[in-house]
N, C-alpha and C. Protein backbone atom coordinates (compact mmCIF):
# COMPACT_ATOMS: atom_id res chain seq x y z
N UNK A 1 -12.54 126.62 51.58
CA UNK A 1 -11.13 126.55 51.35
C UNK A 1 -10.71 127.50 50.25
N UNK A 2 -9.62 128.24 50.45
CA UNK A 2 -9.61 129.26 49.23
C UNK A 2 -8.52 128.06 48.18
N UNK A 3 -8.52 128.72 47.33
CA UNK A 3 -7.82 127.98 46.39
C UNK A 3 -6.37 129.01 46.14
N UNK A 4 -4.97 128.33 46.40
CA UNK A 4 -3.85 129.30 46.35
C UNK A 4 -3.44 128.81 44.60
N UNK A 5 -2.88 130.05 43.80
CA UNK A 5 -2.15 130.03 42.55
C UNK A 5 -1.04 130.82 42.62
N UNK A 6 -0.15 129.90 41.77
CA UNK A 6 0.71 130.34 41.97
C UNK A 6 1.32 131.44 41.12
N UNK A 7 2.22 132.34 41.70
CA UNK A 7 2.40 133.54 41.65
C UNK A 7 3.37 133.70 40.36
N UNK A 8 4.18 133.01 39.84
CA UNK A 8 5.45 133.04 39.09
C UNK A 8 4.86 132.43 37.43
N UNK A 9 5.67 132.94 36.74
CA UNK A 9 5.16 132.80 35.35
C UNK A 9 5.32 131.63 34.78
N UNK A 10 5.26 131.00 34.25
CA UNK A 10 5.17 129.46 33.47
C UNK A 10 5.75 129.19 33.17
N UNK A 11 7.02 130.20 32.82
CA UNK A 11 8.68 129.74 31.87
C UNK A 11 9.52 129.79 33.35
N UNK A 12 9.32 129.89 34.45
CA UNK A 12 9.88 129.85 35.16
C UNK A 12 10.21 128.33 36.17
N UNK A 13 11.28 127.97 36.68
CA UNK A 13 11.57 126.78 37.13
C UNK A 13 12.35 126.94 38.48
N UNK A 14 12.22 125.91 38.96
CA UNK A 14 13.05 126.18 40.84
C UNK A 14 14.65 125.51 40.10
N UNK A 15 15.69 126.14 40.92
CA UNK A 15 17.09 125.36 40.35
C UNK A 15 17.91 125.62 41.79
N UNK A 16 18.82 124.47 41.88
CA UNK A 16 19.58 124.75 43.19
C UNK A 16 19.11 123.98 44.46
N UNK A 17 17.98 123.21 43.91
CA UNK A 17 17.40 122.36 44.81
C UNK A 17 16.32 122.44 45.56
N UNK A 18 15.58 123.38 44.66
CA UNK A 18 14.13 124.08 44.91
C UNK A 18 14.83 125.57 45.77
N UNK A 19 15.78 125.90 45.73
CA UNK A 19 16.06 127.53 46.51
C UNK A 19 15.80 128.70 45.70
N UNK A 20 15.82 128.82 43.97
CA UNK A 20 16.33 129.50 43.26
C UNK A 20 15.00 129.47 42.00
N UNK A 21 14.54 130.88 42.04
CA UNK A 21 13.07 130.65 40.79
C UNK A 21 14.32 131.41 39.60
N UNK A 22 13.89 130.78 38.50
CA UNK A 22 14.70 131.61 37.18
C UNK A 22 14.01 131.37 36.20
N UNK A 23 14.15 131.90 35.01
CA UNK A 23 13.91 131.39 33.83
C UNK A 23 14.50 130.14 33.47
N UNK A 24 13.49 129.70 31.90
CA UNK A 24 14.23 128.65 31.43
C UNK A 24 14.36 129.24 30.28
N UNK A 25 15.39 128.27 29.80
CA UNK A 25 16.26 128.48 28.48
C UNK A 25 15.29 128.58 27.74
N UNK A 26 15.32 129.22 26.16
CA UNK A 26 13.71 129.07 25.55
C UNK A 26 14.32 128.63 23.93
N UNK A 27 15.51 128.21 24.05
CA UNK A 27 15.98 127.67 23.14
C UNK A 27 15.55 125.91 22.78
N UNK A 28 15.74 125.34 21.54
CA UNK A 28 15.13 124.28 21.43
C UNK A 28 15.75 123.37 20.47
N UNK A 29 16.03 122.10 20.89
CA UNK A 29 16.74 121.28 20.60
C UNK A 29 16.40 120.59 18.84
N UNK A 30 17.60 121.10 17.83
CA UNK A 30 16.85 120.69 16.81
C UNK A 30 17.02 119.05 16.26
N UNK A 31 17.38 118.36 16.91
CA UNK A 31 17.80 117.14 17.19
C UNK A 31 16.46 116.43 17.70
N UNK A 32 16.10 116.60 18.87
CA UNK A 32 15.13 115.91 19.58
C UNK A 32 13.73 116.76 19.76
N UNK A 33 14.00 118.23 19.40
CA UNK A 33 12.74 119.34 19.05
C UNK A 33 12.12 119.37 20.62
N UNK A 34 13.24 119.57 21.82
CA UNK A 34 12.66 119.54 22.85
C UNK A 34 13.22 120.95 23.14
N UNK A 35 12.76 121.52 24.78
CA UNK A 35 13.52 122.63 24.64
C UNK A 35 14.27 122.49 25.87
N UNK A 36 15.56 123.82 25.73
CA UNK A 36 16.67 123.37 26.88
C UNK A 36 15.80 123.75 28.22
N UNK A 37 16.47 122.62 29.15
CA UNK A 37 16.20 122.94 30.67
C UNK A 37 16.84 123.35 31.17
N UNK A 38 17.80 124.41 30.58
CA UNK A 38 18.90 125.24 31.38
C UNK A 38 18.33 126.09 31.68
N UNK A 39 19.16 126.88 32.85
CA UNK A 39 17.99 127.93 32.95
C UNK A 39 18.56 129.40 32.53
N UNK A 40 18.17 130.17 32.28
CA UNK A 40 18.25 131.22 31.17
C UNK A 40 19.08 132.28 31.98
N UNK A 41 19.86 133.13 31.72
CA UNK A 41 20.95 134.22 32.55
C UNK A 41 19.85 135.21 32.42
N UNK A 42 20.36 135.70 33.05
CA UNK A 42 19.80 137.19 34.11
C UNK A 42 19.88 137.71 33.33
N UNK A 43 17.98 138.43 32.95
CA UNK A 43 18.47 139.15 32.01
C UNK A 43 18.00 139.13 30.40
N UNK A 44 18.01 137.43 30.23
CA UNK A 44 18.53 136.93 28.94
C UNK A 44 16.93 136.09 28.99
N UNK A 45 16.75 135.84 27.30
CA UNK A 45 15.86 134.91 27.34
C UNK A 45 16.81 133.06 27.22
N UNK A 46 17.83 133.33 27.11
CA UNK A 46 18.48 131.94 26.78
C UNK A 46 19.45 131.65 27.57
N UNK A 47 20.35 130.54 27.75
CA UNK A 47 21.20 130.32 28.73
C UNK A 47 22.60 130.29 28.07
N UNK A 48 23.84 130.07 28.95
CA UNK A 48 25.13 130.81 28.44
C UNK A 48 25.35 129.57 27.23
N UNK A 49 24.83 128.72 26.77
CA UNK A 49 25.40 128.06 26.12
C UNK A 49 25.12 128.28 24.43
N UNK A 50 23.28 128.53 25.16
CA UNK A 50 22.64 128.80 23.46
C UNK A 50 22.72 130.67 23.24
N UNK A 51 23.71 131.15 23.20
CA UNK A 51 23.92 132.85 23.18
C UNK A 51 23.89 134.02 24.27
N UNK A 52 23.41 133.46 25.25
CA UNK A 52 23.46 134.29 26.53
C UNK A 52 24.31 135.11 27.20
N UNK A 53 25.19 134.42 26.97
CA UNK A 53 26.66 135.16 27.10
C UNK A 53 27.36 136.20 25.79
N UNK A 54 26.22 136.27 24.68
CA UNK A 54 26.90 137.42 23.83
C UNK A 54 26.61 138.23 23.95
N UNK A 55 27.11 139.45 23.64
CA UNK A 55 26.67 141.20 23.82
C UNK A 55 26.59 141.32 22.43
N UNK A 56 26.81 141.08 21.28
CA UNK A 56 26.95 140.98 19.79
C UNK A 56 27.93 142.21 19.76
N UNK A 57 27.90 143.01 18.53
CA UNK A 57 29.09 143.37 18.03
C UNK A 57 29.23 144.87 18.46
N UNK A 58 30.51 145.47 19.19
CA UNK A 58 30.58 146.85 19.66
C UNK A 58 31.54 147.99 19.01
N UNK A 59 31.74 147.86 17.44
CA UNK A 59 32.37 148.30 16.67
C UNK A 59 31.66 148.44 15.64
N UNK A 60 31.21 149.88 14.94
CA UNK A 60 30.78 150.09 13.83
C UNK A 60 31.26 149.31 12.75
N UNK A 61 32.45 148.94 12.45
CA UNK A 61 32.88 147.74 11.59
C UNK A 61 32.17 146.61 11.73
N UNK A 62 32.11 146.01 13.08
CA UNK A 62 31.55 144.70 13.53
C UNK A 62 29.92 144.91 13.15
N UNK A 63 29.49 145.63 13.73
CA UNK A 63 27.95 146.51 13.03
C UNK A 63 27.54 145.88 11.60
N UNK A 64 28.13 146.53 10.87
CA UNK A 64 28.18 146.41 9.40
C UNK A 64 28.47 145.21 8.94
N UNK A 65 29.16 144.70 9.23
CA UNK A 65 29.74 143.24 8.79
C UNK A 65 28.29 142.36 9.04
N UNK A 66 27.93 142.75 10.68
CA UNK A 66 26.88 141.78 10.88
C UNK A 66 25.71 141.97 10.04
N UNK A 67 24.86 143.25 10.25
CA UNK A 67 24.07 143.78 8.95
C UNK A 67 24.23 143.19 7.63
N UNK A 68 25.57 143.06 6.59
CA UNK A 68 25.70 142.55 5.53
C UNK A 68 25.68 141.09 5.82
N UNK A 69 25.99 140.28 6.88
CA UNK A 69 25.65 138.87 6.71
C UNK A 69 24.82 138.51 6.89
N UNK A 70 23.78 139.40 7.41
CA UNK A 70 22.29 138.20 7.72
C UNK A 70 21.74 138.14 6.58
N UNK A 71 21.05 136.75 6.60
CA UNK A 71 20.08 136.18 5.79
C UNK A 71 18.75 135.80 6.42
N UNK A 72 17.73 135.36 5.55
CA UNK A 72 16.78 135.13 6.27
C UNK A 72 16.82 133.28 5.34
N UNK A 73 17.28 132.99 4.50
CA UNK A 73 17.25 131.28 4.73
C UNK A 73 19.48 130.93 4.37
N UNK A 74 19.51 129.94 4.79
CA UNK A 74 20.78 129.62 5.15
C UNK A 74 21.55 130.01 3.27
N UNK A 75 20.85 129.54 2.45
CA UNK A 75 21.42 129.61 0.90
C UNK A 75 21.12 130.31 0.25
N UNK A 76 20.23 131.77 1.00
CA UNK A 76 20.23 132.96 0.15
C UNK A 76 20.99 133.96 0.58
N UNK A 77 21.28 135.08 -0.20
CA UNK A 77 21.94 136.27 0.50
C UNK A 77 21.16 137.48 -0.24
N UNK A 78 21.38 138.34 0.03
CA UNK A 78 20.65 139.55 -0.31
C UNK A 78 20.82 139.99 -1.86
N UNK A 79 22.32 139.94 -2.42
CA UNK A 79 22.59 140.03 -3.62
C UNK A 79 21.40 138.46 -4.17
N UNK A 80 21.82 137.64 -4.02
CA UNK A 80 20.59 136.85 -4.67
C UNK A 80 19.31 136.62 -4.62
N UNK A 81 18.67 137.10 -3.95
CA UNK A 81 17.47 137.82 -3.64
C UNK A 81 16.84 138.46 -4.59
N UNK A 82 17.57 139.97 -4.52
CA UNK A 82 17.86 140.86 -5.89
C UNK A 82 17.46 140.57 -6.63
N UNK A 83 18.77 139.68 -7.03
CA UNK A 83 18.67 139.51 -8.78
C UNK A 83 17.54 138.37 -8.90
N UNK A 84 17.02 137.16 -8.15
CA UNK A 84 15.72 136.80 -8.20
C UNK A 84 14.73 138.22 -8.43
N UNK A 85 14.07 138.66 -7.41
CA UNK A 85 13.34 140.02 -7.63
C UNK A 85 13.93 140.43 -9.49
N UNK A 86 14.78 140.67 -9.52
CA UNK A 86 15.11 141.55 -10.53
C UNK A 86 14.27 140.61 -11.97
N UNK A 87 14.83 139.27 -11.80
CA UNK A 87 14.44 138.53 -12.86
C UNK A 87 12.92 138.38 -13.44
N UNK A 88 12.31 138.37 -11.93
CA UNK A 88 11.00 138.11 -12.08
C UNK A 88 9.59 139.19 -12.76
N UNK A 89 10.30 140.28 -12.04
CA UNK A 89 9.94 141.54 -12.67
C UNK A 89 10.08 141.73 -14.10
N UNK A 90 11.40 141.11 -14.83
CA UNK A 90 11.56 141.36 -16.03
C UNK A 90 10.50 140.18 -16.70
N UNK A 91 10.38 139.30 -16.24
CA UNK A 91 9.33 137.73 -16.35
C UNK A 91 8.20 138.87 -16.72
N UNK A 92 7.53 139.20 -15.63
CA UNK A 92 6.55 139.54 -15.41
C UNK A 92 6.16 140.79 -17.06
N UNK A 93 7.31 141.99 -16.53
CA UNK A 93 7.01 142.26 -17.75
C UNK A 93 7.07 142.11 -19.63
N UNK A 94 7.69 140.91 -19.71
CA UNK A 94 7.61 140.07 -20.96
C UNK A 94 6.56 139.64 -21.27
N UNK A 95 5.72 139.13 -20.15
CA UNK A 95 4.53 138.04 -19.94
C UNK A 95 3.70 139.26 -20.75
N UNK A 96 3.36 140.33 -19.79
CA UNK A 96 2.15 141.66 -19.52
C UNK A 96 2.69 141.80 -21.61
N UNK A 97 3.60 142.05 -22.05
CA UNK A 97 4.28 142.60 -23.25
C UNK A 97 3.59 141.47 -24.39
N UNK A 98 3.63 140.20 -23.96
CA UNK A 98 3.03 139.06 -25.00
C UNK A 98 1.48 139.11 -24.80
N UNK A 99 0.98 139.24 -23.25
CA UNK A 99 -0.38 139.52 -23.75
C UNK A 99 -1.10 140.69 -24.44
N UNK A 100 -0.48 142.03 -24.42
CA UNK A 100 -0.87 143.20 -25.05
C UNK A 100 -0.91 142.45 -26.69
N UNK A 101 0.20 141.84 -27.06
CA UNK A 101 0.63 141.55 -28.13
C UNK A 101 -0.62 140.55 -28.93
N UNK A 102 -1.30 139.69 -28.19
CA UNK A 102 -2.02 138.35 -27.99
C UNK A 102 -1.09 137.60 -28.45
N UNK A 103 -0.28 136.98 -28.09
CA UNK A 103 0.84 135.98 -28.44
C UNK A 103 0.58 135.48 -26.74
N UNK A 104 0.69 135.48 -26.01
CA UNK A 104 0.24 134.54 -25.07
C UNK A 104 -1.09 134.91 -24.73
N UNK A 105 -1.91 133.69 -24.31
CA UNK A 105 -3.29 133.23 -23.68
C UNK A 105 -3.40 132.70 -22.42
N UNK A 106 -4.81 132.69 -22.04
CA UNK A 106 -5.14 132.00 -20.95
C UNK A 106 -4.45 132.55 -19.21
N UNK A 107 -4.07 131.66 -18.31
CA UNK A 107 -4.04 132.29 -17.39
C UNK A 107 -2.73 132.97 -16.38
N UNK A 108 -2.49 134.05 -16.21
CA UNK A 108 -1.98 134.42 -15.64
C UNK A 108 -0.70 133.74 -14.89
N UNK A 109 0.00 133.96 -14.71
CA UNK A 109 1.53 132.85 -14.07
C UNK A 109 0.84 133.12 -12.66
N UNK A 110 1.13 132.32 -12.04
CA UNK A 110 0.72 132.67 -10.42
C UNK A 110 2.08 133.28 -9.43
N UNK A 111 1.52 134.12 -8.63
CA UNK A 111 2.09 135.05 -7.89
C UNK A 111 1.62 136.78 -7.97
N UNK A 112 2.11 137.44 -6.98
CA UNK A 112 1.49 138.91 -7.13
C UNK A 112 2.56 139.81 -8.00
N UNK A 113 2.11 140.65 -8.65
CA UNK A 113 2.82 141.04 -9.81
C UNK A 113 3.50 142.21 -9.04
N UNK A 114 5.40 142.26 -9.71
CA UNK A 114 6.01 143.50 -8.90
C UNK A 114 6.06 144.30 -8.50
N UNK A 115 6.38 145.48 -7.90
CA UNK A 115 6.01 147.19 -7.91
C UNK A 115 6.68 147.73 -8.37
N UNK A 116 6.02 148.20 -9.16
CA UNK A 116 6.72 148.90 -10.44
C UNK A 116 7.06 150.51 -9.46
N UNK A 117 8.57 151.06 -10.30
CA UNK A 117 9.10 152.11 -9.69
C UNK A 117 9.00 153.29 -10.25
């Protein structure tokens, strides 16, 4: 007996009443941490609800705007970032300044030390 496998990729699902192979949504529910069973637009890894339907921004203005708003956690922004970075560096070199000095001892603050410019 041969053994048949099937041909279609794993994110893929029948819709329409078994007529229709598509993707699935690959978006994921942060509520219940499941993921959507919609099935994903043509095209798209997600379905029209979770972004599928955006083209994002088609105006060098719109461009820029978007560029200056991303973040990578919800309560930082890039200016505060910065001036973290900025602070720490100055940390760092106070620290390096007291041990030349021997006014501070022992061990090292933990973390990797800045790059200096």
């Amino acid at each position: 007996m041969k053994k048949t496998t099937s041909t279609r990729p794993s994110n893929t699902f029948l819709t329409l009443g078994g007529r229709i192979h598509c993707k699935q949504c690959k978006a994921q529910s942060k509520r219940t941490k499941q993921q959507c069973r919609a099935p994903a637009m043509r095209g798209k890894e997600v379905c029209r609800i979770h972004g599928g339907k955006s083209t994002g921004p088609k105006t060098e203005a719109g461009k820029a705007a978007c560029s200056a708003a991303k973040t990578v956690h919800g309560r930082e922004t890039r200016a505060k970032r910065a001036e973290y970075r900025a602070k720490m560096a100055e940390l760092y070199e106070l620290e390096e300044k007291g041990r030349a000095l021997k006014i501070i001892v022992g061990p090292r603050v933990a973390g990797r030390p800045p790059k200096h410019q």
